[in-house]
Every structure is written in structure tokens, then in C-alpha cells.
Protein backbone atom coordinates (compact mmCIF):
# COMPACT_ATOMS: atom_id res chain seq x y z
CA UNK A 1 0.00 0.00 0.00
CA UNK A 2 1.89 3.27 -0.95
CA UNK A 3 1.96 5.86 1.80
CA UNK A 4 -0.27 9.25 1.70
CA UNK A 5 1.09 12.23 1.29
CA UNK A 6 -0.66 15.35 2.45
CA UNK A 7 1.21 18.98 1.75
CA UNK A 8 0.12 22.28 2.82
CA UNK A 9 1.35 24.72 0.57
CA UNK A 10 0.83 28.24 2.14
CA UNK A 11 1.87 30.19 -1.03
CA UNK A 12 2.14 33.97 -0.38
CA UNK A 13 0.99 33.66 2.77
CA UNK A 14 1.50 34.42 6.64
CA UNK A 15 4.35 36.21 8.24
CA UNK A 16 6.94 34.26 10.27
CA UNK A 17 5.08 34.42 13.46
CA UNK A 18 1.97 33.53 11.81
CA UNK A 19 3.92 30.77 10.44
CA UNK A 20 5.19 29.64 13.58
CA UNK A 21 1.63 30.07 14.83
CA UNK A 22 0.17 27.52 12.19
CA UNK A 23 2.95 25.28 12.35
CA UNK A 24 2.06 24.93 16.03
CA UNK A 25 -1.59 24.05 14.81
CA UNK A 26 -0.11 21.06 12.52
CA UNK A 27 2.14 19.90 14.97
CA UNK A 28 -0.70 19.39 17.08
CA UNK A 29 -2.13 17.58 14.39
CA UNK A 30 0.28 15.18 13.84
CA UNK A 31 0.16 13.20 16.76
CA UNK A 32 -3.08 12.38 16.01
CA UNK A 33 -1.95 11.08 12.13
CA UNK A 34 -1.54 7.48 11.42
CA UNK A 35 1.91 6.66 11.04
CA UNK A 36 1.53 5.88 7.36
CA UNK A 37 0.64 9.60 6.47
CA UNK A 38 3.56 11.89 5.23
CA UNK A 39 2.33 14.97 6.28
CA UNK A 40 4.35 18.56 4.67
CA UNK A 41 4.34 21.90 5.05
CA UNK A 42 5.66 24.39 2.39
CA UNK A 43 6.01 27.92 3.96
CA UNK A 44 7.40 31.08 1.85
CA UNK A 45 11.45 31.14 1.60
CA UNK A 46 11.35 34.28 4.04
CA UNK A 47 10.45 31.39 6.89
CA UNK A 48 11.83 28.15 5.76
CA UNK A 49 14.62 28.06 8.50
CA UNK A 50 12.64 29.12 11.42
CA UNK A 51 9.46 26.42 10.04
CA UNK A 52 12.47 23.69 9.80
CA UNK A 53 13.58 24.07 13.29
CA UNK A 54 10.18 24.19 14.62
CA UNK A 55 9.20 21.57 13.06
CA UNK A 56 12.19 19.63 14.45
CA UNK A 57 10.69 16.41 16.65
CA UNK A 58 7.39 16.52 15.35
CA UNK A 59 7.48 14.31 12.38
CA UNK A 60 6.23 17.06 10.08
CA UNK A 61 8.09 17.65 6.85
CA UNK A 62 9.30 21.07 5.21
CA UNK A 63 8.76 21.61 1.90
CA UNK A 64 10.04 24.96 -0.61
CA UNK A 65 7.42 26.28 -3.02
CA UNK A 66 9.88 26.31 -5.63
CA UNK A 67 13.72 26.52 -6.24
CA UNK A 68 16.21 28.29 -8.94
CA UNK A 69 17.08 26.65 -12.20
CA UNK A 70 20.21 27.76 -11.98
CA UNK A 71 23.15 26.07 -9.20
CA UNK A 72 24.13 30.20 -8.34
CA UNK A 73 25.07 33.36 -9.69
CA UNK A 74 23.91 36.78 -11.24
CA UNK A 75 19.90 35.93 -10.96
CA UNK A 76 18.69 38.52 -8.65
CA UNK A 77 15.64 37.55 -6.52
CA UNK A 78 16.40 33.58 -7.21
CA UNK A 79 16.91 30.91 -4.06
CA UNK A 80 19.04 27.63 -5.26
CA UNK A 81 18.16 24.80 -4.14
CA UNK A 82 21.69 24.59 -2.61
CA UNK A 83 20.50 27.58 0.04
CA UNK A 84 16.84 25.61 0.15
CA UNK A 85 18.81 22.00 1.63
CA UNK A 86 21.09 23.96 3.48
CA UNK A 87 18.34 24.83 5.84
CA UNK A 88 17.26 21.17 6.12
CA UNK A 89 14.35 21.44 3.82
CA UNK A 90 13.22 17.91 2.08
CA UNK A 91 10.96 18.63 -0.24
CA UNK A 92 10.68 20.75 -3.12
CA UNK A 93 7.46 21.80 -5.06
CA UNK A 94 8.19 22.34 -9.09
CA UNK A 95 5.72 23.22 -11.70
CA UNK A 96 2.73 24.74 -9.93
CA UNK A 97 0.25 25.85 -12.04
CA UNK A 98 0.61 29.29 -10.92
CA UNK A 99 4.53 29.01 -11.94
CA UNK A 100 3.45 27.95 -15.06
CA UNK A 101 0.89 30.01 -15.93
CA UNK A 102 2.44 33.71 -14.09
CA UNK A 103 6.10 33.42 -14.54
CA UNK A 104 6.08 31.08 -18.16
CA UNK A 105 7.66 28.02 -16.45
CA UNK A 106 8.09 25.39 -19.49
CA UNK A 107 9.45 21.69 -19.53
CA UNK A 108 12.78 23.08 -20.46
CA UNK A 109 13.28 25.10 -16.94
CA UNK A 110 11.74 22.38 -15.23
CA UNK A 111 14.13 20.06 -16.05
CA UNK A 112 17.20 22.29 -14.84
CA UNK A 113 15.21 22.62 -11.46
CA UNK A 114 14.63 19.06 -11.43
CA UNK A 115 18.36 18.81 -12.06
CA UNK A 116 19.09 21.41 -9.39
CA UNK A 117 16.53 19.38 -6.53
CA UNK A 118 17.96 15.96 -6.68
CA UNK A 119 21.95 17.13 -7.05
CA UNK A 120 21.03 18.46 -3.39
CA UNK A 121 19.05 16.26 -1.95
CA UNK A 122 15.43 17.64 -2.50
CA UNK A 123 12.82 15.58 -3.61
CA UNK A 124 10.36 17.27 -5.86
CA UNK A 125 6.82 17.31 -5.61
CA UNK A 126 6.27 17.60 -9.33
CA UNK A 127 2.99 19.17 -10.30
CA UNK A 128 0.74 18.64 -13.66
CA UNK A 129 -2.31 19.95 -15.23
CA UNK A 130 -4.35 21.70 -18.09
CA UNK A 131 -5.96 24.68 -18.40
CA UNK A 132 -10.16 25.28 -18.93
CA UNK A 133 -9.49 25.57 -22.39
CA UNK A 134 -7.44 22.49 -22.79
CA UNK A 135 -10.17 20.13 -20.84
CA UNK A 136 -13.00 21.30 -22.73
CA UNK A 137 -10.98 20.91 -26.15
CA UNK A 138 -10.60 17.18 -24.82
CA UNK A 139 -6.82 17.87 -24.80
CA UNK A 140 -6.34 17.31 -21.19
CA UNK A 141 -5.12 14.53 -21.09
CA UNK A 142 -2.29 14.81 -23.84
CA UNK A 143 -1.63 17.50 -21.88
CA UNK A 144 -0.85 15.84 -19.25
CA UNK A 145 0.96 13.32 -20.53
CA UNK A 146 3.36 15.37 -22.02
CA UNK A 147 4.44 17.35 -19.20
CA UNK A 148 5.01 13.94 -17.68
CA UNK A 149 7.02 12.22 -20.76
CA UNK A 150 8.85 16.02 -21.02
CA UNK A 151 10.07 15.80 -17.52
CA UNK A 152 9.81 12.52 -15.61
CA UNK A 153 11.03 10.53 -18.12
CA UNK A 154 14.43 12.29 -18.20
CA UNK A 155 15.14 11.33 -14.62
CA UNK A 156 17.20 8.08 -13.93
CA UNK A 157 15.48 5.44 -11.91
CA UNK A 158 17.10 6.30 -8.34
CA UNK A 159 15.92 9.81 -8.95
CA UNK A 160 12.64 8.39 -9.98
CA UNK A 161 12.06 7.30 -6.68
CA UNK A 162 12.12 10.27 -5.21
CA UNK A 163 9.64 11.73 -7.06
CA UNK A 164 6.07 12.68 -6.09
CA UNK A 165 3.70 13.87 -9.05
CA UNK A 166 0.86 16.28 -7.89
CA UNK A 167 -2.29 16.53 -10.65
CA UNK A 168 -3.84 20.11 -10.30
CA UNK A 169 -5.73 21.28 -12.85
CA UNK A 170 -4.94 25.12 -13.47
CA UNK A 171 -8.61 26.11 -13.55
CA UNK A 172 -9.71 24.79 -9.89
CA UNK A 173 -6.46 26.32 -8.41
CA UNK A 174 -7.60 28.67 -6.03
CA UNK A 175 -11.42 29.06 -7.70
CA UNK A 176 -13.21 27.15 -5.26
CA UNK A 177 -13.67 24.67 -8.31
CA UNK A 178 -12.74 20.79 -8.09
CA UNK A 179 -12.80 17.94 -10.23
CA UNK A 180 -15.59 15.35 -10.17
CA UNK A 181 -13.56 12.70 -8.12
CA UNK A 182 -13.86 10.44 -10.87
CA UNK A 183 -12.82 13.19 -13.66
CA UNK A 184 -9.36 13.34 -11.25
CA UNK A 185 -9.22 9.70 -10.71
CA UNK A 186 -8.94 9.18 -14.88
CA UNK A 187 -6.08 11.68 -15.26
CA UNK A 188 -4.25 10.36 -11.93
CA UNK A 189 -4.69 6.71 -14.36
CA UNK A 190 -3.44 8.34 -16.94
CA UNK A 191 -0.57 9.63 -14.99
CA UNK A 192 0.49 5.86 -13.79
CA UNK A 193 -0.08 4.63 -17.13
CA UNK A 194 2.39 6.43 -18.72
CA UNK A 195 4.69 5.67 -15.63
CA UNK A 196 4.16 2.13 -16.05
CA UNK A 197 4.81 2.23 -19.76
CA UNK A 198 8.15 3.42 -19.22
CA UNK A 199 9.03 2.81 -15.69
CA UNK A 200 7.59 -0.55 -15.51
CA UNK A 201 4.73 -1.79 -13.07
CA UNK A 202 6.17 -2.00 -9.78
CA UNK A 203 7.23 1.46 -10.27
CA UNK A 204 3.88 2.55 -11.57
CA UNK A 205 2.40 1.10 -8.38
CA UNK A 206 4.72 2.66 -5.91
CA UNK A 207 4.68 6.56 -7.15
CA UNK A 208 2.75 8.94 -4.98
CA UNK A 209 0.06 10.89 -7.12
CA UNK A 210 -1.69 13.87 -5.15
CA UNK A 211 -4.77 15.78 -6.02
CA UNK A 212 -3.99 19.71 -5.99
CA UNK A 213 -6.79 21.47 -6.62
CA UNK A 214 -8.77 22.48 -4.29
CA UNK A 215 -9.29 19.97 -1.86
CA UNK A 216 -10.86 20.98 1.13
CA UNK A 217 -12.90 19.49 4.08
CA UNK A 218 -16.05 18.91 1.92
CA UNK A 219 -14.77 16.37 -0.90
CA UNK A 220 -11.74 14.94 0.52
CA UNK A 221 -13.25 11.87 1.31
CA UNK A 222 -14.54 11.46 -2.17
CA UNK A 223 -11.22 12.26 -3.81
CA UNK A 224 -9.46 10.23 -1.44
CA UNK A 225 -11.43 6.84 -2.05
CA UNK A 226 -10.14 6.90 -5.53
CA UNK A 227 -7.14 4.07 -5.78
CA UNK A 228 -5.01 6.42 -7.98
CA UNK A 229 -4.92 9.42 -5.75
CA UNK A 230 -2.55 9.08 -2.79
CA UNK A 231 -3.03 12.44 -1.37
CA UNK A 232 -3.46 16.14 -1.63
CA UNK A 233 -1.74 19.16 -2.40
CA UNK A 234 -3.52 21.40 -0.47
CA UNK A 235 -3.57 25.27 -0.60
CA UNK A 236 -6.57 27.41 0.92
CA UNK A 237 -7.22 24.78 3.03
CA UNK A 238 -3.52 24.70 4.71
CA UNK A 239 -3.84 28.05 6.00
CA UNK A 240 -6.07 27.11 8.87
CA UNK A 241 -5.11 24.03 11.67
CA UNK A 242 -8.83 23.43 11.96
CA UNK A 243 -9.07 23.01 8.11
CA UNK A 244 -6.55 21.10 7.54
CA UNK A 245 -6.79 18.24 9.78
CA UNK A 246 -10.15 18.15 8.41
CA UNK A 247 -8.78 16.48 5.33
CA UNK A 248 -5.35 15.07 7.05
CA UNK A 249 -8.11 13.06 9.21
CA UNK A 250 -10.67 12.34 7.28
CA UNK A 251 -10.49 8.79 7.67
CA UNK A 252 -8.53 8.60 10.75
């Protein structure tokens, strides 16, 4: 049985003492998980240090929102992924819709950040999805696909291993719109089909595919009963302790 994952990305959100103060409210939280939860928080880089060592004893994981393509040098407002491990972060989210969409992230920089995450030790949380336009052309999942064949594909097995994938399509990001669980559950497929067709089946069966938009207390038990999705990616809902364990414990 692969082993939920369940990551609270904050985004541009809370101070470091209102970090500090919602870390407190996961902490709390995770005694009450089931061992077989991974359960991540991914706070802005102006708090990653002070989240890490809080977090320290707790069994709660740290997570960046993003990292440079680049190993260092002249790129102004960039964090490496170097700095990011240094701190004693884990994890690593790449691709988020909103990267893709605001800031033009393609295939091509993703696979230099990949690159950049596992030379230090980061393991991505790799993130997938179409836009409205794409799902109702019926493109969606080509779409998909092809950010998966563009960038997973390239890593070596070891690396693959790593990886978590995170489906989220771009229009329920942050719209208060979801997918049908079964309309998720048929891209997630489509995800570990294409994993299996290259990886092979015992690596199709042991990747880690999260649903990232817009879970929330009301349909995470529907999402969740769906064999291809393994977890959540969870935004609006992270921000609040009380939210959150709603859908960390929802079966629990």
C-alpha cells in the first residue's frame, strides 16, 4: 500500500510568526496522524529556516514552493536549491500551475530545477495539469501526458524514486472549483499509465500521485477513495489548523 502524502502549501501567505503560529496548529495535528501519512508543510522562503527548526521532533516535513534553475550566480531575486537543503528542507514543489501560468515556467526550466533538486538532496513534488481551455478541447489529457514524458522521463530510476507527481488542474487552483472525483481519478490513471509504460509496473504502483486542486474538508473523502490518488496538495485549506486536519483526518 503506498503511503499518503498530504502537503500544505501556504503560497504567499503568513508572516513568520503567523507561520510559527500555524505550524504549532499542525504539529498538534500530527500526533493524532496514522503513522503511514507523510504529512508537509511548504512555507514562503522568508520562513523556511525558522518552520524547519520548529518543526524539528514533530514528524512534520518542510517543503520549498519552488527553487532556482540555476546552481548560483547573477539571478537577482532567485533561491538555489543549494541555500533551500542547506536549511534542512526535504521537499521541493516544481511546476505549480501558478509558476506555469504567471512566470512562463516550461518543460525546459523544469528540467534544470529538477536537475538542481535531486543534485542536493530535494525531492520534488512535481505538479501537472491543463488549463479550462485544454479540458474542454478534450486535450487534457495529452496535456498531461506530455508534461510527464517532457520531464519525468528524463530522470534516472534512483531519482525516480524520489519523485512525487501532484495533478492540479490550473482552472480549480484557487477558484473554489474541483474535479468530479472520478474526472481526477482518470487523469491520476493516466498519470500511472504512462509511468508504467516506461518505468515498468512495480514502479507505476509505488509513485505517490496527489490531487492539488482544491481539496478541502467537503470532498476529501470522495477524492481520497479513488485508488489512484494518494493524497493532496492542499492550498486554501492549509492556511487554517482546523481546516486542515479536516482532510489530514478524514479517515482517521
Amino acid at each position: 500500500m503506498r503511503e499518503r502524502i498530504v502537503a500544505g502549501n501556504w503560497k504567499m501567505n503568513t508572516t513568520p510568526a503567523e507561520g510559527a503560529a500555524l505550524l504549532s496548529g499542525v504539529a498538534a495535528l500530527k500526533n493524532e496522524v496514522r503513522d503511514c501519512v507523510t504529512l508537509v508543510v511548504a512555507p514562503p522562503f522568508t520562513h523556511l529556516s525558522q518552520i524547519v527548526e520548529a518543526a524539528q521532533g514533530t514528524g512534520i516535513r518542510v517543503s520549498s514552493q519552488n527553487c532556482a534553475a540555476e546552481a548560483k550566480g547573477a539571478y537577482t531575486g532567485e533561491v538555489s536549491a543549494q541555500m533551500i537543503a542547506s536549511l534542512g528542507v526535504e521537499f521541493t514543489i516544481l511546476g505549480h500551475s501558478e509558476r506555469r501560468e504567471y512566470y512562463g515556467e516550461t518543460s525546459e526550466t523544469l528540467n534544470k530545477k529538477m536537475a538542481q533538486a535531486y543534485a542536493n538532496g530535494l525531492a520534488p513534488i512535481y505538479c501537472v495539469g491543463e488549463k479550462l481551455d485544454e479540458r474542454e478541447a478534450g486535450s487534457h489529457f495529452d496535456v498531461v501526458k506530455a508534461q510527464i514524458e517532457e520531464v519525468v522521463f528524463n530522470l534516472t530510476a534512483e531519482q525516480y524514486g524520489k519523485l512525487v507527481i501532484a495533478y492540479e488542474p490550473v482552472w480549480a487552483i484557487g477558484t473554489g472549483k474541483t474535479a468530479t472525483s472520478e474526472e481526477a481519478a482518470r487523469v491520476c490513471g493516466v498519470i500511472r499509465k504512462a509511468i508504467r509504460e516506461e518505468f515498468g509496473l512495480e514502479a507505476a504502483e509505488e509513485v505517490r500521485i496527489q490531487y492539488g486542486g482544491s481539496m478541502n474538508p467537503g470532498n476529501v473523502k470522495e477524492l481520497m477513495a479513488q485508488r489512484n490518488i494518494d493524497g493532496g496538495l492542499i492550498g486554501g485549506a492549509s492556511l487554517k489548523a482546523a481546516d486542515f486536519s479536516q482532510v489530514v483526518l478524514y479517515d482517521n
